[in-house]
Every structure is written in C-alpha cells, then in structure tokens.
Protein backbone atom coordinates (compact mmCIF):
# COMPACT_ATOMS: atom_id res chain seq x y z
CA UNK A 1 -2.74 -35.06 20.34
CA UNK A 2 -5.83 -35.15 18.75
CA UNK A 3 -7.91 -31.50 18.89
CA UNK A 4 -11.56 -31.57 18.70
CA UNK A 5 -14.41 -29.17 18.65
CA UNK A 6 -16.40 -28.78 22.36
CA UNK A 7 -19.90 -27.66 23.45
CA UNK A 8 -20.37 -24.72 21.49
CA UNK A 9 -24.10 -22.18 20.95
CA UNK A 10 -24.58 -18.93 18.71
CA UNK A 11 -27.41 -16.57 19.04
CA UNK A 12 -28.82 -13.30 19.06
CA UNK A 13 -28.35 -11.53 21.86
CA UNK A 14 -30.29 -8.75 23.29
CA UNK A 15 -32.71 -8.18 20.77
CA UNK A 16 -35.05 -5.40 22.44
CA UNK A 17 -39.02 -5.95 21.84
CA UNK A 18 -41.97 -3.33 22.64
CA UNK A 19 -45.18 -4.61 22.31
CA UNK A 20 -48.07 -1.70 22.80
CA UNK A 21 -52.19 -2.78 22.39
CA UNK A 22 -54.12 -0.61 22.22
CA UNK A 23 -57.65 -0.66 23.51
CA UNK A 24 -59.14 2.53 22.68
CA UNK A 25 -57.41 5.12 24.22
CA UNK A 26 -56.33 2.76 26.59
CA UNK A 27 -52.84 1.30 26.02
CA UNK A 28 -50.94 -1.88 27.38
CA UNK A 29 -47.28 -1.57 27.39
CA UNK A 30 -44.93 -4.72 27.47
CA UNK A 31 -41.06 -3.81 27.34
CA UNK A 32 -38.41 -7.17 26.88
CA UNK A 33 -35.21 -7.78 25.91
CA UNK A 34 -34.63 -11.56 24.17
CA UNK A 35 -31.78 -13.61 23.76
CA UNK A 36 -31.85 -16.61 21.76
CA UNK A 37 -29.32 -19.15 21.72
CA UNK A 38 -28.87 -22.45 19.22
CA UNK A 39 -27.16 -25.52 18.71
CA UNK A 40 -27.10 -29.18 17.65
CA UNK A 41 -25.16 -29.88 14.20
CA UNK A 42 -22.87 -27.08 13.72
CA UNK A 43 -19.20 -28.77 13.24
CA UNK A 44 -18.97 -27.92 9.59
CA UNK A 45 -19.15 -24.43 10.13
CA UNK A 46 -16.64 -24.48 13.02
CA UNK A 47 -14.17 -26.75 11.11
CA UNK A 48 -15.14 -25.75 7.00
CA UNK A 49 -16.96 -22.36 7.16
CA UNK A 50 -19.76 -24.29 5.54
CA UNK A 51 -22.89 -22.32 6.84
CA UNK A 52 -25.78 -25.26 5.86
CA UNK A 53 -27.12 -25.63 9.21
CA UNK A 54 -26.92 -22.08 10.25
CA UNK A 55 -30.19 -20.14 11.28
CA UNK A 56 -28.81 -16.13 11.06
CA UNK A 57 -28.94 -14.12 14.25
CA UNK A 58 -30.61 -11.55 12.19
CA UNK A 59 -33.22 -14.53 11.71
CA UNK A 60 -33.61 -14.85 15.50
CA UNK A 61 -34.27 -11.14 15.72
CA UNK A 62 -36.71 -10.83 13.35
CA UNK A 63 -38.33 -13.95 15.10
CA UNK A 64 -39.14 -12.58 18.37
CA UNK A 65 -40.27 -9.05 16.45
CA UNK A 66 -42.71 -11.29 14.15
CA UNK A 67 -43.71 -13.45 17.64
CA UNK A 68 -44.23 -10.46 19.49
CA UNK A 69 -46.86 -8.89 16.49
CA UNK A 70 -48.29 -12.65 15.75
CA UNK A 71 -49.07 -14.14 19.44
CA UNK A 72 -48.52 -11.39 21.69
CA UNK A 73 -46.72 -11.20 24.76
CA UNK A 74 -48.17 -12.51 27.87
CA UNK A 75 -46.01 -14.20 30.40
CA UNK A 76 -42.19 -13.92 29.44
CA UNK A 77 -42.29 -17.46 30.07
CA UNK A 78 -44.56 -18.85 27.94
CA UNK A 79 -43.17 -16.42 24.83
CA UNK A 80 -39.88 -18.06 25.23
CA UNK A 81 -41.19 -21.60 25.49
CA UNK A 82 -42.71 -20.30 21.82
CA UNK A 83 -39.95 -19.28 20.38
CA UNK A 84 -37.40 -21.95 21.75
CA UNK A 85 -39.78 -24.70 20.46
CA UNK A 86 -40.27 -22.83 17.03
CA UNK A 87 -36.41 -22.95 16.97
CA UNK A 88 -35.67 -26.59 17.27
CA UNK A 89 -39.66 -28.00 15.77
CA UNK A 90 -38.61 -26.18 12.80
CA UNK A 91 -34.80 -26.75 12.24
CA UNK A 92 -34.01 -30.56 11.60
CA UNK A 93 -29.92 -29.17 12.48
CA UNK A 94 -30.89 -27.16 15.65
CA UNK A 95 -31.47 -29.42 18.43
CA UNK A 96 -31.77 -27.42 21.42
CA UNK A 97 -32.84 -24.20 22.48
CA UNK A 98 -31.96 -21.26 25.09
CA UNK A 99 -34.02 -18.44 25.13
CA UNK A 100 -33.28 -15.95 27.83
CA UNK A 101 -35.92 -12.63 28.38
CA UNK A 102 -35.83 -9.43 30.82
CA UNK A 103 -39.05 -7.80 31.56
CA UNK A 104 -39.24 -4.16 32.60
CA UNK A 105 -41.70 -3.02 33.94
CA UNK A 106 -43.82 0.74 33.51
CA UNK A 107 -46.50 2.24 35.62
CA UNK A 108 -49.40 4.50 34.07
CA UNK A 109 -48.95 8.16 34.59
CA UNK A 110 -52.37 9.12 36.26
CA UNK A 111 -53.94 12.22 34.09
CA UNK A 112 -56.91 14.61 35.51
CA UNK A 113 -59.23 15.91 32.43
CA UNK A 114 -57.53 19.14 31.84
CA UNK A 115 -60.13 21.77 30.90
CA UNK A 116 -59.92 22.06 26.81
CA UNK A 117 -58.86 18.18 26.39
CA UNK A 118 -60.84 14.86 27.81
CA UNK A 119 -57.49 12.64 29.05
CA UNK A 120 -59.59 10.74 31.55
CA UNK A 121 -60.06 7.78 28.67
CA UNK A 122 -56.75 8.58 27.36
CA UNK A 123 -54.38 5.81 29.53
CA UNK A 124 -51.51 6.11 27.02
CA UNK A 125 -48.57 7.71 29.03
CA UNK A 126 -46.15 5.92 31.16
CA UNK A 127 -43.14 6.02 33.41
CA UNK A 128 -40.80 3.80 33.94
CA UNK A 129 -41.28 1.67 37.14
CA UNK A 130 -39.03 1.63 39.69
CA UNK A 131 -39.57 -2.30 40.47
CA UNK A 132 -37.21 -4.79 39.74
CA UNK A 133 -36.16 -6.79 36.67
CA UNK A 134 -38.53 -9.82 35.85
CA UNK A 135 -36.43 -12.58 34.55
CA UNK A 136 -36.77 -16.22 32.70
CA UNK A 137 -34.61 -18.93 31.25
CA UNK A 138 -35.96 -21.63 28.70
CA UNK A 139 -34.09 -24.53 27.76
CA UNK A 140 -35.69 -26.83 25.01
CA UNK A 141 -34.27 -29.72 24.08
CA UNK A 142 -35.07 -32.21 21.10
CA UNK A 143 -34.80 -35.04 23.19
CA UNK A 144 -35.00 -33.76 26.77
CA UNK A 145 -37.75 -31.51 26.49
CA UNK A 146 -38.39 -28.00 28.19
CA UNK A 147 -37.28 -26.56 31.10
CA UNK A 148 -37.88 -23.18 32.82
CA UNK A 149 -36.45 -20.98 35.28
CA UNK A 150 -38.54 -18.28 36.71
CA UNK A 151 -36.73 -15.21 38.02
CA UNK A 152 -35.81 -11.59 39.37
CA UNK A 153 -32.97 -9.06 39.43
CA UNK A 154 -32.11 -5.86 40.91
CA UNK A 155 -35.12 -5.93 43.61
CA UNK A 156 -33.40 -4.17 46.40
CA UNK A 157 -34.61 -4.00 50.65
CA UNK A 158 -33.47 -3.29 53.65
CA UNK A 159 -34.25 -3.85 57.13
CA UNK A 160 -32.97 -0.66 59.67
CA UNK A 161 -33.25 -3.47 62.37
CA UNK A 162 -33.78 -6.94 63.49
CA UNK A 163 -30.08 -7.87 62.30
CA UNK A 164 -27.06 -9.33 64.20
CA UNK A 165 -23.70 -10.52 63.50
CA UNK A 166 -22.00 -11.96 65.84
CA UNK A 167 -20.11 -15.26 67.35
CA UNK A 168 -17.96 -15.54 63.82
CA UNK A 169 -14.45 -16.37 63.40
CA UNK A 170 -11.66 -14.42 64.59
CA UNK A 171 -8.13 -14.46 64.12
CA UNK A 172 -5.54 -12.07 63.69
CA UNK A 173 -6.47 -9.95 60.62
CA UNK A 174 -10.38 -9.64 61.65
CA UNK A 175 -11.07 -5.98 62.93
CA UNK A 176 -14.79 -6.61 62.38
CA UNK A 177 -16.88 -5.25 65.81
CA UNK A 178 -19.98 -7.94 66.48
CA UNK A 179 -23.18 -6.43 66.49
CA UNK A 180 -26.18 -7.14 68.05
CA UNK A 181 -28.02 -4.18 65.88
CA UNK A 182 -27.43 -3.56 62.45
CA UNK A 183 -28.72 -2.53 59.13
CA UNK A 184 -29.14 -5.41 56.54
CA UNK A 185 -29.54 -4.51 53.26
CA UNK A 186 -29.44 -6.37 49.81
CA UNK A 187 -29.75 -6.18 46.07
CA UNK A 188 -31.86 -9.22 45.23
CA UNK A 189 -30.94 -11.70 42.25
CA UNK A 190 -33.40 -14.81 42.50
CA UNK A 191 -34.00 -17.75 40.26
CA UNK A 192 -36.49 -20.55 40.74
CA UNK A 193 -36.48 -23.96 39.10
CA UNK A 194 -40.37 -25.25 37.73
CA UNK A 195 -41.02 -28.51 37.99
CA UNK A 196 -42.49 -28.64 34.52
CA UNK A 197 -43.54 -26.25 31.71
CA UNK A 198 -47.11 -25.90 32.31
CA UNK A 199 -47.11 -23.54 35.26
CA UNK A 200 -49.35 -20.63 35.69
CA UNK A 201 -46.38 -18.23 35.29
CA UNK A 202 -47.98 -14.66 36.24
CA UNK A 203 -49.61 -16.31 39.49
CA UNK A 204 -46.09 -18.03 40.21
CA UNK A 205 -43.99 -14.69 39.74
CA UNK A 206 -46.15 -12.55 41.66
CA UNK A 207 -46.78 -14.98 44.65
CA UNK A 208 -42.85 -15.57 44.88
CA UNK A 209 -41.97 -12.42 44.69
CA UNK A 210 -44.27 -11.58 47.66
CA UNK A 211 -42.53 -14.81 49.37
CA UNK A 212 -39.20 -13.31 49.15
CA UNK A 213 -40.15 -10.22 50.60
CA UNK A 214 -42.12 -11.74 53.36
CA UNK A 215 -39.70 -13.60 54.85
CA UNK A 216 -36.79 -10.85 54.38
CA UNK A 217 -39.10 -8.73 56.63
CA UNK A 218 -40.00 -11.23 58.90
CA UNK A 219 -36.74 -13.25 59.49
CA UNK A 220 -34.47 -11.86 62.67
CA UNK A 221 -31.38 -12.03 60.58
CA UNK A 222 -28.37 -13.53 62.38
CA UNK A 223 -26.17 -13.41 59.11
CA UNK A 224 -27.81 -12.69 55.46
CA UNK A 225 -26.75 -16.61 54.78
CA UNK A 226 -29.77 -17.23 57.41
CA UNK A 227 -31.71 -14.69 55.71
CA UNK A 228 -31.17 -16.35 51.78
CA UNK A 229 -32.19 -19.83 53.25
CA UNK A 230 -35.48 -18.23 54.53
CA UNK A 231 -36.49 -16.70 51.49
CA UNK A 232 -35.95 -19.52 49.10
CA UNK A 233 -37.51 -21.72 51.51
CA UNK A 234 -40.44 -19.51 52.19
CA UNK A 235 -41.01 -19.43 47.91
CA UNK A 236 -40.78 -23.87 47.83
CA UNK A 237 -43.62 -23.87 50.57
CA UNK A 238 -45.58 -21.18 49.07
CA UNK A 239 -44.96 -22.58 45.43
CA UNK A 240 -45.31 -26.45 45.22
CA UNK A 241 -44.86 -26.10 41.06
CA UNK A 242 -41.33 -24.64 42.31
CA UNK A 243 -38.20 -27.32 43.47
CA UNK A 244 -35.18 -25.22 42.98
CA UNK A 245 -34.30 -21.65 44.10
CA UNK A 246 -30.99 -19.99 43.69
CA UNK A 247 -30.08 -16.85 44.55
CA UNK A 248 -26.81 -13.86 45.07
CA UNK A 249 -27.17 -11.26 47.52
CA UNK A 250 -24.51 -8.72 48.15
CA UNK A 251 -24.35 -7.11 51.40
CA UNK A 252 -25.00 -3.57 50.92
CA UNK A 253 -22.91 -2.34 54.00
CA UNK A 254 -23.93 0.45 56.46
CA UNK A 255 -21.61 1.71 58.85
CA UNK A 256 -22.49 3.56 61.59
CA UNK A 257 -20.73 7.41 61.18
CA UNK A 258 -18.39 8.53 64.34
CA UNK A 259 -19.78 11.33 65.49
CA UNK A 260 -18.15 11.94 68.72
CA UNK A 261 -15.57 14.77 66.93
CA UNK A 262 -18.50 16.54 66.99
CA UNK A 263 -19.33 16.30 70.22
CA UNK A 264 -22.68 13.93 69.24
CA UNK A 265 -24.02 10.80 70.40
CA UNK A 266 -24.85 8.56 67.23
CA UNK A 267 -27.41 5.78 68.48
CA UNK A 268 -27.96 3.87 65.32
CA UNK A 269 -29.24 6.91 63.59
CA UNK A 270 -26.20 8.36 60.97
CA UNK A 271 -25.06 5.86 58.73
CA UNK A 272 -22.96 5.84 55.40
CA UNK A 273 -23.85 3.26 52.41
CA UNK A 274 -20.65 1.43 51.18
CA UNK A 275 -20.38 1.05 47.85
CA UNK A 276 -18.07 -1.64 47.40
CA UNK A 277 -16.00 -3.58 48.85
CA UNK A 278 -19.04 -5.96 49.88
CA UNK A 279 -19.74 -9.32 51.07
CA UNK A 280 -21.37 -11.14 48.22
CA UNK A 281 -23.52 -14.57 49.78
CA UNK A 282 -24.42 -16.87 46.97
CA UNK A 283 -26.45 -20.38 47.36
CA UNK A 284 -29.55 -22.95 46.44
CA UNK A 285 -32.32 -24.00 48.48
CA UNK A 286 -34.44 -27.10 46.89
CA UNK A 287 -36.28 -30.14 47.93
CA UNK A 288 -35.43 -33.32 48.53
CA UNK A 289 -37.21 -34.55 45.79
CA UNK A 290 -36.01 -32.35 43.03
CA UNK A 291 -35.50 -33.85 39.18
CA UNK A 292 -32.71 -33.61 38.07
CA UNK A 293 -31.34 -29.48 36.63
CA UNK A 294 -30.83 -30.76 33.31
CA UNK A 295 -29.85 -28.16 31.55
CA UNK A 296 -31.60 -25.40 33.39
CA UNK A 297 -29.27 -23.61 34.66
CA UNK A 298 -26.52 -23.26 31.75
C-alpha cells in the first residue's frame, strides 16, 4: 500500500482590515475580515519540512494590510481578485488562489451642531449597522483563471402571514398540525455564481439583495423550499451576469402559545420563537446554460 499526499491549501485566516479615508472631516469607513488560502507545489514541505515554496501566513497578512493602504478598498470583490492574482502572478510555486472576505457594514451617527462645537462637517462617528454580512469567494487559478462568488449571511425576515404548510407526509411519528396560516421566518445565507470576473460588483450586490427580499415578501409560501426557489430565481432574472445561486435557510419556528388556561382566545396573535431544534432547507437554483463551477465553490 502505497501512501501519498492529497489536495492540500495553507493560509491566513481571518486577518481583520479597517480602512478609514478621510475627506475633511468627513470619514469613509470600510470594515473586512480576509482569508487567504494557497497552493500548487508544496509536497516537500509536507513530506521533508523543506519550506522553499512557502509564502508565510504572516506574509498574507501583511498583504491585505499593505493592499488595503496601497489600492484601497472598493468592492470586496474586486480586492480579492487583487490579492488572489498578486498571490499566484507573483509566486512561480503557488498556483492557485482562494481568497475569502466578510464585509460589515456601519451607518453614520447623525450629529446636530451643538452650541460651543461645529459637528455639522464633522461625519466621523459611526455605529455598527444592523444589516447583514456582505460576503465573496475568489478562486484564481494559474491555468483556469478567476472565478467569483458574490454573497450574504445573517440577513434575517419574516413574513407574520401569507404561509401554509400543509398536504405533507404523514405516518406514525408525525404530530405536526397543517396550517393554512403561519409565520415564516428565516436567517438568510445566499451565494451567487458570476459568470465572469468583470462584473459591476456594488450594482450586482445591491440589486440581488433587493431580489431576495422581493420575492420573500411577495411569494405565498406553501413550504420555505417554494420560497428558496423564488428567491434565487427572482436574483438569475434580475441579474443576467449571475448563473448560479445557492443558498441555507433555517426555519426559524413560531408556535402559536395555548392560551386557553387562561381563559383567552389566541387568534394568531401570541407566539413563542424556537430556538432550535429547526428545519434547516438547503439548495441551488441556476440556468440551464451555466459553465461549469470549477472551483467556485470549494
């Protein structure tokens, strides 16, 4: 039995980047978290400890820090197309790239001129938005090319109405009451596939984004499976740049509270938010013409 090395990637992971600019006393904030991973020829320092062909983590770190000062930070996209490219353009052992970035997001902090100190053109003071996580993965390979995955996490919603679930299987451990009038609620994780690495990134996150929500609300939900395949279907038709979505949505249950001890009626009104166990509904929506994922979703 002969025992050989497999696929194998180091990085640095979770290297946190603030980027402020400053225009006067007016201040833009940008707030990511980067994680870079290599590989390409690494056997001898699996199999010898020889470390020839290794680029430090530390390296990586100081990388996105000396990216961040040098080219700014724009679209979360395009900064890890940068550095993935630098990676392997640069590194005759590194042959591919994944570079993986979280964007959180802050609003301003509106100030009135107080009446010793002018804040009006002061715009330097921020809290931390409530929004959800932007996301992005960028795969660049030395003889593939680039890929990139658009994304969010943690975007939450709910619907108080305009959900059913009914007409599913039964047998003799379901206790499960169909409804014709429920709450549907859902923590959001999304990922969308670009055809290419040219896209107008800002436009593309902030139009699908809206997508999503648009058809949550406007979808009469008959399960939430119905409800994912609207909302990555609504983002392809609104998105043509955009052939893959992929997305996991628990189903934050709410169960109507008995209130008859009590001597009350409860008519959809009282509820209580489970916390977990939950019903976690996973799946892809593309088109028929996709190209093929590569390596864009590893």
């Amino acid at each position: 039995m002969a025992i050989v090395l497999g696929p194998n990637r180091y990085g640095k992971a979770e290297t946190r980047v603030v980027r402020v600019v400053r225009d006067g006393g007016t201040h833009h904030l940008k707030d990511i978290n980067v994680s870079s991973a290599l590989s390409g020829d690494m056997e001898a320092v699996h199999l010898t400890g020889d470390n020839g062909n290794v680029l430090p983590t530390d390296t990586q770190k100081n990388t996105a820090y000396a990216f961040a000062k040098k080219y700014g930070v724009d679209q979360i996209e395009d900064f890890a197309l940068l550095l993935a490219r630098h990676y392997v353009d640069s590194q005759p052992a590194i042959h591919h790239a994944r570079v993986e970035i979280e964007e959180y997001f802050w609003d301003r902090i509106p100030v009135e001129e107080g009446p010793h100190l002018g804040l009006r053109d002061k715009q330097y003071s921020f809290v931390r938005s409530g929004r959800e996580v932007r996301t992005c993965v960028v795969h660049y390979d030395q003889d593939a090319g680039a890929t990139v995955v658009s994304g969010l996490k943690d975007l939450v919603v709910l619907n108080s109405t305009a959900s059913e679930f009914h007409g599913y299987v039964k047998d003799e451990y379901t206790t499960l009451k169909p409804t014709n009038d429920r709450i549907l609620a859902t923590e959001v994780t999304a990922q969308w596939r670009h055809r290419g690495a040219d896209s107008s990134f800002g436009r593309s996150y902030t139009e699908s984004r809206q997508a999503l929500l648009d058809a949550f609300a406007e979808t009469h939900s008959l399960s939430l499976q119905q409800t994912l395949y609207q909302m990555g279907r609504r983002v392809l038709n609104t998105r043509k740049e955009v052939c893959e979505v992929r997305m996991a949505m628990p189903n934050k249950h709410h169960f109507l509270v008995d209130l008859e001890p009590f001597g009350m009626d409860n008519d959809n009104e009282v509820f209580f938010a489970a916390d977990r166990p939950y019903g976690l509904i996973e799946g892809s929506v593309l088109t028929d013409d996709a190209p093929d994922a590569g390596f864009a979703w590893n």
